[in-house]
Protein backbone atom coordinates (compact mmCIF):
# COMPACT_ATOMS: atom_id res chain seq x y z
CA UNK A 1 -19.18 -49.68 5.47
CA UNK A 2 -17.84 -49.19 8.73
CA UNK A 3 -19.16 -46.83 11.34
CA UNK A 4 -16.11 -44.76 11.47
CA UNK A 5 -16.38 -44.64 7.51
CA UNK A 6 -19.78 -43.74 7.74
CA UNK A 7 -19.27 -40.75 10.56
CA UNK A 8 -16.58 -39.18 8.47
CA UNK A 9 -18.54 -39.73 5.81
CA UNK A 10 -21.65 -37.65 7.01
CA UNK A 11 -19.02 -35.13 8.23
CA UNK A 12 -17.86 -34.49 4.65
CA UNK A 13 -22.05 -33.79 3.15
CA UNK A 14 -22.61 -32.05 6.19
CA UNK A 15 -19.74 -29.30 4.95
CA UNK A 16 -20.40 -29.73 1.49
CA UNK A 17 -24.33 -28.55 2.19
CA UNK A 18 -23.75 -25.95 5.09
CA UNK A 19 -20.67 -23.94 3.48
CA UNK A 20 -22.84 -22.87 0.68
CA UNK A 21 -25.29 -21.68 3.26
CA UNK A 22 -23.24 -20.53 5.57
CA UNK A 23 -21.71 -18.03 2.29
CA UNK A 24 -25.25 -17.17 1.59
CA UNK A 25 -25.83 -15.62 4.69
CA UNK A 26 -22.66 -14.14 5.13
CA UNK A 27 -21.95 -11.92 6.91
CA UNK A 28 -24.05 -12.94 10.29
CA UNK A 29 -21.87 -11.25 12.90
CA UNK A 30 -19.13 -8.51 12.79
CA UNK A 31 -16.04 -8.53 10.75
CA UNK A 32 -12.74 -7.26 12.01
CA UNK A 33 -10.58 -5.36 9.59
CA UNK A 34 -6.61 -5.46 10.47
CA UNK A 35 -4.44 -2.69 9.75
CA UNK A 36 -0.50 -2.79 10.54
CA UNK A 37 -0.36 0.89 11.70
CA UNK A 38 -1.14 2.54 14.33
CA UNK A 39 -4.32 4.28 15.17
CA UNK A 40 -4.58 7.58 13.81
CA UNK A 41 -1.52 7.48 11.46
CA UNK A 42 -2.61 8.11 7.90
CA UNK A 43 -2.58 4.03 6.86
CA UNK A 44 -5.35 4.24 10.33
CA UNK A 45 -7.56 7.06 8.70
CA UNK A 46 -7.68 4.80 4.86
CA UNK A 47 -8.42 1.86 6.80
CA UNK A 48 -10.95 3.37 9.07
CA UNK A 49 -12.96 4.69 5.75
CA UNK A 50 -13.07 1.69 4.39
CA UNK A 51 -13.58 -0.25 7.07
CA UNK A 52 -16.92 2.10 7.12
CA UNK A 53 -17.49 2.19 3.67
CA UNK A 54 -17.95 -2.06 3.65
CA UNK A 55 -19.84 -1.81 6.76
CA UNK A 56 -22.72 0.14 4.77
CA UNK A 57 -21.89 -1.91 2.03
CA UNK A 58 -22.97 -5.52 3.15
CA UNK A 59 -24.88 -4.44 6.28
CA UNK A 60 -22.68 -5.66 9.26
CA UNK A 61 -20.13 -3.55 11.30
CA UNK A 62 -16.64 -4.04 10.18
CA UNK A 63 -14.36 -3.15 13.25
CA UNK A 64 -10.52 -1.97 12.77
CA UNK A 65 -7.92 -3.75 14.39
CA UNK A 66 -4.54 -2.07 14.75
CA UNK A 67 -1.76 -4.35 14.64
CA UNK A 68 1.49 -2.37 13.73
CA UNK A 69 5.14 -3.12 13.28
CA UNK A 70 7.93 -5.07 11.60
CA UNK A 71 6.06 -3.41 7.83
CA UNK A 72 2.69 -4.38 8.57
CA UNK A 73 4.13 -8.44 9.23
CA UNK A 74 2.56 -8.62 12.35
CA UNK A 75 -0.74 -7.94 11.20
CA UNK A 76 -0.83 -9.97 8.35
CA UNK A 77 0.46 -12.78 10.46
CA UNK A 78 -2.34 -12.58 12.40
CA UNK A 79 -4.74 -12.44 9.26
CA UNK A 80 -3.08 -15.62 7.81
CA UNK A 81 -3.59 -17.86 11.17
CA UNK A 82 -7.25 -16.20 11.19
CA UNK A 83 -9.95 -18.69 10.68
CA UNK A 84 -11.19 -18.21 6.82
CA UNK A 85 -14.47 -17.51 7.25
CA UNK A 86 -14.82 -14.23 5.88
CA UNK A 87 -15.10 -12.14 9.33
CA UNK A 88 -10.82 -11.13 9.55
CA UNK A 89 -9.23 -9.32 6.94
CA UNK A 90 -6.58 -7.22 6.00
CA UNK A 91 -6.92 -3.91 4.84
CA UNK A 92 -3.32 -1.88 3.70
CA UNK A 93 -0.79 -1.79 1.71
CA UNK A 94 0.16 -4.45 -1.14
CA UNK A 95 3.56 -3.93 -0.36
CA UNK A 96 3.06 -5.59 3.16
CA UNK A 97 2.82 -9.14 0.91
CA UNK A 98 5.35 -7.73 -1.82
CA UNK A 99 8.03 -7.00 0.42
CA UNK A 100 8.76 -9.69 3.13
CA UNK A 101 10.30 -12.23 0.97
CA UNK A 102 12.95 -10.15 0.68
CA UNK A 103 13.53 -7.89 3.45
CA UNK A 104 12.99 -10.51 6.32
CA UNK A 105 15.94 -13.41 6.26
CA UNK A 106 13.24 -15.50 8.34
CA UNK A 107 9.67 -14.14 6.32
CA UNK A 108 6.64 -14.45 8.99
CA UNK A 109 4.27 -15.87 6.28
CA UNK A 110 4.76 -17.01 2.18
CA UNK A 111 2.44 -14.42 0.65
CA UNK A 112 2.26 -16.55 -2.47
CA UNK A 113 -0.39 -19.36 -0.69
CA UNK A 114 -0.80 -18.00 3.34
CA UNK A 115 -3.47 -15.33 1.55
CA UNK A 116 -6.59 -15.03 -0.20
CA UNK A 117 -6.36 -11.38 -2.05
CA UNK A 118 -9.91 -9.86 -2.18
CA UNK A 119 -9.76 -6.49 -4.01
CA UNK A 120 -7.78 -3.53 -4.40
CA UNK A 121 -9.02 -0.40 -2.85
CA UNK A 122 -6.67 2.64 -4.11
CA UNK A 123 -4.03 3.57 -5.77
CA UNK A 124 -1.38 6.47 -4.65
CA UNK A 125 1.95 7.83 -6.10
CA UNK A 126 4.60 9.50 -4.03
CA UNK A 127 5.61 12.67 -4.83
CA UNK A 128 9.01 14.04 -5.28
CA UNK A 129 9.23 17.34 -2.86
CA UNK A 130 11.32 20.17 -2.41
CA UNK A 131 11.53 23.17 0.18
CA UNK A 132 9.10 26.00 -1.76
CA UNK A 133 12.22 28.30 -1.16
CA UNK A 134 14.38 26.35 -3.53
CA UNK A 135 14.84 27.95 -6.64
CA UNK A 136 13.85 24.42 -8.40
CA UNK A 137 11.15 24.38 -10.10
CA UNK A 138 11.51 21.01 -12.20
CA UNK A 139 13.52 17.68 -12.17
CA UNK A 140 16.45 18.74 -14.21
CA UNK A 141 16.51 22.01 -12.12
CA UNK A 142 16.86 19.57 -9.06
CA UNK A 143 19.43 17.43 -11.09
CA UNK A 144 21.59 20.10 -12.33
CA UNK A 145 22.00 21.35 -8.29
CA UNK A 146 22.88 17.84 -7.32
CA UNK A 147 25.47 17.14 -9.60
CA UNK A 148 27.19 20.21 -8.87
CA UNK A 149 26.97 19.38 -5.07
CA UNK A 150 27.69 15.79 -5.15
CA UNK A 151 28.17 14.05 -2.27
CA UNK A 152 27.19 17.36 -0.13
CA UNK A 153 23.67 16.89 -1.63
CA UNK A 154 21.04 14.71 0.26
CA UNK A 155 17.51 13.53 0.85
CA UNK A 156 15.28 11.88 3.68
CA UNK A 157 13.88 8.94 3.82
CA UNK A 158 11.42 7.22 6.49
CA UNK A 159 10.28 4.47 4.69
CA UNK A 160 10.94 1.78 1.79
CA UNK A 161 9.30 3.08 -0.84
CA UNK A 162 11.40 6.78 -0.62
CA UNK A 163 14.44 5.17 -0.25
CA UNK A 164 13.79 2.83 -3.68
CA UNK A 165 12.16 5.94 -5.24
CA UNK A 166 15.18 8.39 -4.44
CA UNK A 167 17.89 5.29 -5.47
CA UNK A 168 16.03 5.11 -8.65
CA UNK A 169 16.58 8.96 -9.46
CA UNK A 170 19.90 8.52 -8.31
CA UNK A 171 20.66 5.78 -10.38
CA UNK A 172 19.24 7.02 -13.43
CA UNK A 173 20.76 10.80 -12.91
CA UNK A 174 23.97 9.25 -12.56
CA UNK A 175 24.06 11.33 -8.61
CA UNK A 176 26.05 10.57 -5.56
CA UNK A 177 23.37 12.13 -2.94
CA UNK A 178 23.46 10.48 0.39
CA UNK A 179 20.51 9.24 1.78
CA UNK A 180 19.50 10.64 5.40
CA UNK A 181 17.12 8.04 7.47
CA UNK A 182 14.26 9.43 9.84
CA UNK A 183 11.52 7.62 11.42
CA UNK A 184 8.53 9.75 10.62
CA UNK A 185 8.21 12.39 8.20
CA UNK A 186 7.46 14.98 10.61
CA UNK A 187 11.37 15.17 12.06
CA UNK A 188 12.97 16.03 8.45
CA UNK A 189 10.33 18.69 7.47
CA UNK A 190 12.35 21.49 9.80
CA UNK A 191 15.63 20.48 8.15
CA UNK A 192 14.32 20.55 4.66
CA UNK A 193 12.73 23.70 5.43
CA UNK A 194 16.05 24.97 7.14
CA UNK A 195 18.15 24.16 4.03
CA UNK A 196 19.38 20.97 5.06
CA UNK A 197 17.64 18.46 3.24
CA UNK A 198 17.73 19.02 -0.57
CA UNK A 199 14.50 16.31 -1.75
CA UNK A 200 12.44 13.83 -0.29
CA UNK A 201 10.27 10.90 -2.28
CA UNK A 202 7.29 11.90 0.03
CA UNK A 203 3.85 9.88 0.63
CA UNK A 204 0.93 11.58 -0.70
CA UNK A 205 -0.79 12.34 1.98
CA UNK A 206 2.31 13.87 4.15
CA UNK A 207 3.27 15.35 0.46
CA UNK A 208 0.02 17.14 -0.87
CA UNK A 209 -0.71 19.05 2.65
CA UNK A 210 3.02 20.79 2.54
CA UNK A 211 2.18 21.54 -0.68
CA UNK A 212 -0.92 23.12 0.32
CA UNK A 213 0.11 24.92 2.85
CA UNK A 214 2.78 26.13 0.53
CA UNK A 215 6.00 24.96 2.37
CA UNK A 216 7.17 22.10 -0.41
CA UNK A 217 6.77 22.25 -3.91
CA UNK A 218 5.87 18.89 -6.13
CA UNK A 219 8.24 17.86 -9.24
CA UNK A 220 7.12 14.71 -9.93
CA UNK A 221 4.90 11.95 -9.39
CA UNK A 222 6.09 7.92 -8.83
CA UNK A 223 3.04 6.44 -11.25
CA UNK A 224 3.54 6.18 -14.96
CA UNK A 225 0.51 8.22 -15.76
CA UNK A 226 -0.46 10.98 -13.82
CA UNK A 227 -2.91 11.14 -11.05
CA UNK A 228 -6.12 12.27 -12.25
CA UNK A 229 -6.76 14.55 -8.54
CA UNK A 230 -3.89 16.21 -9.15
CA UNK A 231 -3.09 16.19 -13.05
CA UNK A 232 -0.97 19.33 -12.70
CA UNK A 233 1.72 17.09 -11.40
CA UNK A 234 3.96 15.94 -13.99
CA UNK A 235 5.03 12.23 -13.90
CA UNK A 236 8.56 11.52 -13.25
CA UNK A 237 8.88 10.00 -16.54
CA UNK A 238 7.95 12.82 -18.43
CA UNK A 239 10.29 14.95 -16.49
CA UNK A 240 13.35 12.70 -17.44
CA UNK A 241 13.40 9.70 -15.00
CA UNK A 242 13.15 6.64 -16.79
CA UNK A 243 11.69 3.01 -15.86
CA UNK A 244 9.85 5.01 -12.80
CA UNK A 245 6.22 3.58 -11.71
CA UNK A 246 5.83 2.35 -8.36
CA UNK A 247 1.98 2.89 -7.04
CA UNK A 248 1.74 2.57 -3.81
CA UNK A 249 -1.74 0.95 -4.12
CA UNK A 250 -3.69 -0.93 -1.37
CA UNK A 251 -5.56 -4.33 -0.95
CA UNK A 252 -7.94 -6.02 0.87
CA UNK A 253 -6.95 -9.89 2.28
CA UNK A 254 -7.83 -12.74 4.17
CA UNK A 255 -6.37 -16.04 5.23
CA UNK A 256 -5.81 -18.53 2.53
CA UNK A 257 -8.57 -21.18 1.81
CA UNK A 258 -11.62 -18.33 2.45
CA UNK A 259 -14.39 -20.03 0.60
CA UNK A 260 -14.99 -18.68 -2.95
CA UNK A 261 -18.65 -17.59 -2.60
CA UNK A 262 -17.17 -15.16 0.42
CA UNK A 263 -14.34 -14.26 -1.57
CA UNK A 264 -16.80 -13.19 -4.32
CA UNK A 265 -19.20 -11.35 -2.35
CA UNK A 266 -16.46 -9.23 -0.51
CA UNK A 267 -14.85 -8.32 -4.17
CA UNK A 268 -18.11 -7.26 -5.28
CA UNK A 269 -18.85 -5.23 -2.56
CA UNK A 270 -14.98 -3.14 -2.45
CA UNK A 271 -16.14 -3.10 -6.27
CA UNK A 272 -19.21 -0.92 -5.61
CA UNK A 273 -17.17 1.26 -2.94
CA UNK A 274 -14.41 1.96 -5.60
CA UNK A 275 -17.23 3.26 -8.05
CA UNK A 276 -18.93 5.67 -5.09
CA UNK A 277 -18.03 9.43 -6.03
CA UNK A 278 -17.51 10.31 -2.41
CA UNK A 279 -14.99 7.93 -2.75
CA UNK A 280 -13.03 9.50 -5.57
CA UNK A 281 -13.56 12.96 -3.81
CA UNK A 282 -11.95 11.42 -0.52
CA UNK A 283 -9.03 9.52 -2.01
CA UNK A 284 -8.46 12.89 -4.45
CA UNK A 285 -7.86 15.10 -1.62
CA UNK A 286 -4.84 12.67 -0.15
CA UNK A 287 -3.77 11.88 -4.25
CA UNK A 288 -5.30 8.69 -4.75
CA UNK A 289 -7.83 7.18 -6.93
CA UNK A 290 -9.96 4.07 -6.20
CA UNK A 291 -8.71 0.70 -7.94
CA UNK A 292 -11.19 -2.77 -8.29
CA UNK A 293 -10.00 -5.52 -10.07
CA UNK A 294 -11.52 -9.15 -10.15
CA UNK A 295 -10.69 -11.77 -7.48
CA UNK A 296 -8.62 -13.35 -10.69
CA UNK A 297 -6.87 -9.49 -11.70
CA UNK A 298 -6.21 -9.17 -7.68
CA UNK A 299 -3.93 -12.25 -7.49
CA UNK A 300 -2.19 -11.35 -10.86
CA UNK A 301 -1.34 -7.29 -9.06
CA UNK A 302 0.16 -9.17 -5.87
CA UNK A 303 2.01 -11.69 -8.13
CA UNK A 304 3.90 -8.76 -9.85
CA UNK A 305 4.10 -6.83 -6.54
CA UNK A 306 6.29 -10.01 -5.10
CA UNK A 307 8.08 -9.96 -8.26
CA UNK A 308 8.82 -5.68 -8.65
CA UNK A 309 9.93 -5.92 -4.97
CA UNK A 310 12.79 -8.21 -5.34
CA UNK A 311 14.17 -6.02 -7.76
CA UNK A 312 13.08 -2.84 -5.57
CA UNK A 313 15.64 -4.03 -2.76
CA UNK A 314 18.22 -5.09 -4.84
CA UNK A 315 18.24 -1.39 -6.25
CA UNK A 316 18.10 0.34 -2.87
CA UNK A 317 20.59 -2.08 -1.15
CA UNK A 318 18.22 -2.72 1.68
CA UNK A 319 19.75 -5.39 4.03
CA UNK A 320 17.42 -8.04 5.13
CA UNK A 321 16.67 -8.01 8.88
């Protein structure tokens, strides 16, 4: 055997024996948790808690990284050309792999084989709003007022998911509402209050403390079942909206080829955090509910995700950019 055969030779046992110690010990040093929002938005505050929540779990600090734009590309980007050792992840929305195939003509990353998916962490429905004012007090109250204004009937939008949400209603109401586009939820909540904006697909978190402060009133909710923290809250299926169930749920990631032993010990540990009932309490007040799933089950939820969001853009005419 030569002695270049022989080097690369020793190179190959010495991997083979350290990567099984080198999971073992895992983690040694800090791990730094990437979120594609910025810090202090409500995608921040999730991130943040379960950035924490892992840290106590496996004994190492776990520091957030906020990486936002272009729908969370840019930080998942930088996950995917992380090294995959187990110390950068992603922690956010499943919709940041579901979505780019289609929305981007030139996608930053294939989410089908840049990733290794880890674990859920929650799951969250949007929730179809109105002003409290409004003498609507269910869906086919709302649908009735539509029809009879037409095209003079709107709603806002600020994101992907209301816009697919609202086109779905439309669609299956048989409505000509026009969609009106804001950046944050904030600038439409003085029109809707003022009369201007008749619904709004809103995300939980934005949704549920209106609500609570008794400004917007819920119809519906985007999951097929309803959300156990707040069961009062009809599903939009049972109020007359077919083929609805989009949850908005979130995932934990890390470049493709992290070693299985790593991979394993991370989905046991968001595992553990999803069964903590501080955990529940938390996620209930913003209408969520924590989600595990195998490393196996995990891969199978983004699969469909990639698949549900090709027909998701297709419905809401969203133009690639």
């Amino acid at each position: 055997m030569t002695r270049s055969l022989l080097r690369a030779a020793a190179l190959v046992l010495a991997a083979a024996i350290a990567a099984p110690v080198a999971a073992q010990d895992y983690p040694t040093r800090d791990i730094t948790a990437v979120v594609g929002f910025p810090a202090g938005s409500g995608a921040d505050v999730y991130a943040r808690y379960f950035a924490n929540k892992l840290s106590q779990q496996i004994k190492a600090n776990v520091l957030v990284m906020n990486r936002p734009g272009a729908n969370s590309s840019i930080a998942t980007e930088f996950v995917a050309r992380s090294k995959p050792d187990g110390y950068t992840i992603f922690l956010g929305g499943a919709d940041a792999f579901g979505s780019p195939l289609y929305l981007f003509k030139k996608p930053p990353n294939d989410p089908r084989k840049d990733f290794t998916y880890l674990s859920p962490l929650l799951g969250q429905a949007f929730i179809l709003v109105v002003a409290s004012d409004k003498p609507i007090t269910t869906v086919s109250d709302l649908t009735a007022y539509l029809r009879k204004q037409g095209d003079k009937a709107n709603y806002a939008s600020t994101n992907n998911p209301a816009i697919i949400l609202a086109e779905t209603y439309k669609k299956a109401a048989g409505l000509n509402t026009v969609e009106v586009k804001y950046k944050t939820s904030m600038e439409f909540v003085n029109d809707m209050l003022g009369g201007r904006i008749d619904f709004v697909m809103a995300d939980p978190v934005f949704g549920l403390a209106r609500i609570r402060e008794g400004k917007m009133r819920p119809l519906g909710v985007s999951t097929a079942r309803r959300i156990s923290s707040i069961p009062d809250i009809p599903t939009l299926q049972e109020a007359g909206v077919p083929g609805v169930d989009m949850n908005m749920w979130w995932v934990a990631a890390g470049p493709a080829n992290l070693p299985q032993p790593i991979a394993e010990k991370l989905n046991a540990a968001f595992s553990e955090i999803g069964k903590q009932q501080d955990v529940r309490e938390f996620l209930g007040k913003n209408g969520g509910e924590p989600f595990v799933a195998s490393l196996a089950e995990t891969k199978r939820l983004i699969e469909k995700e990639i698949a549900d969001w090709e027909g998701y853009v297709k419905l809401a005419k969203i133009e690639q950019q």
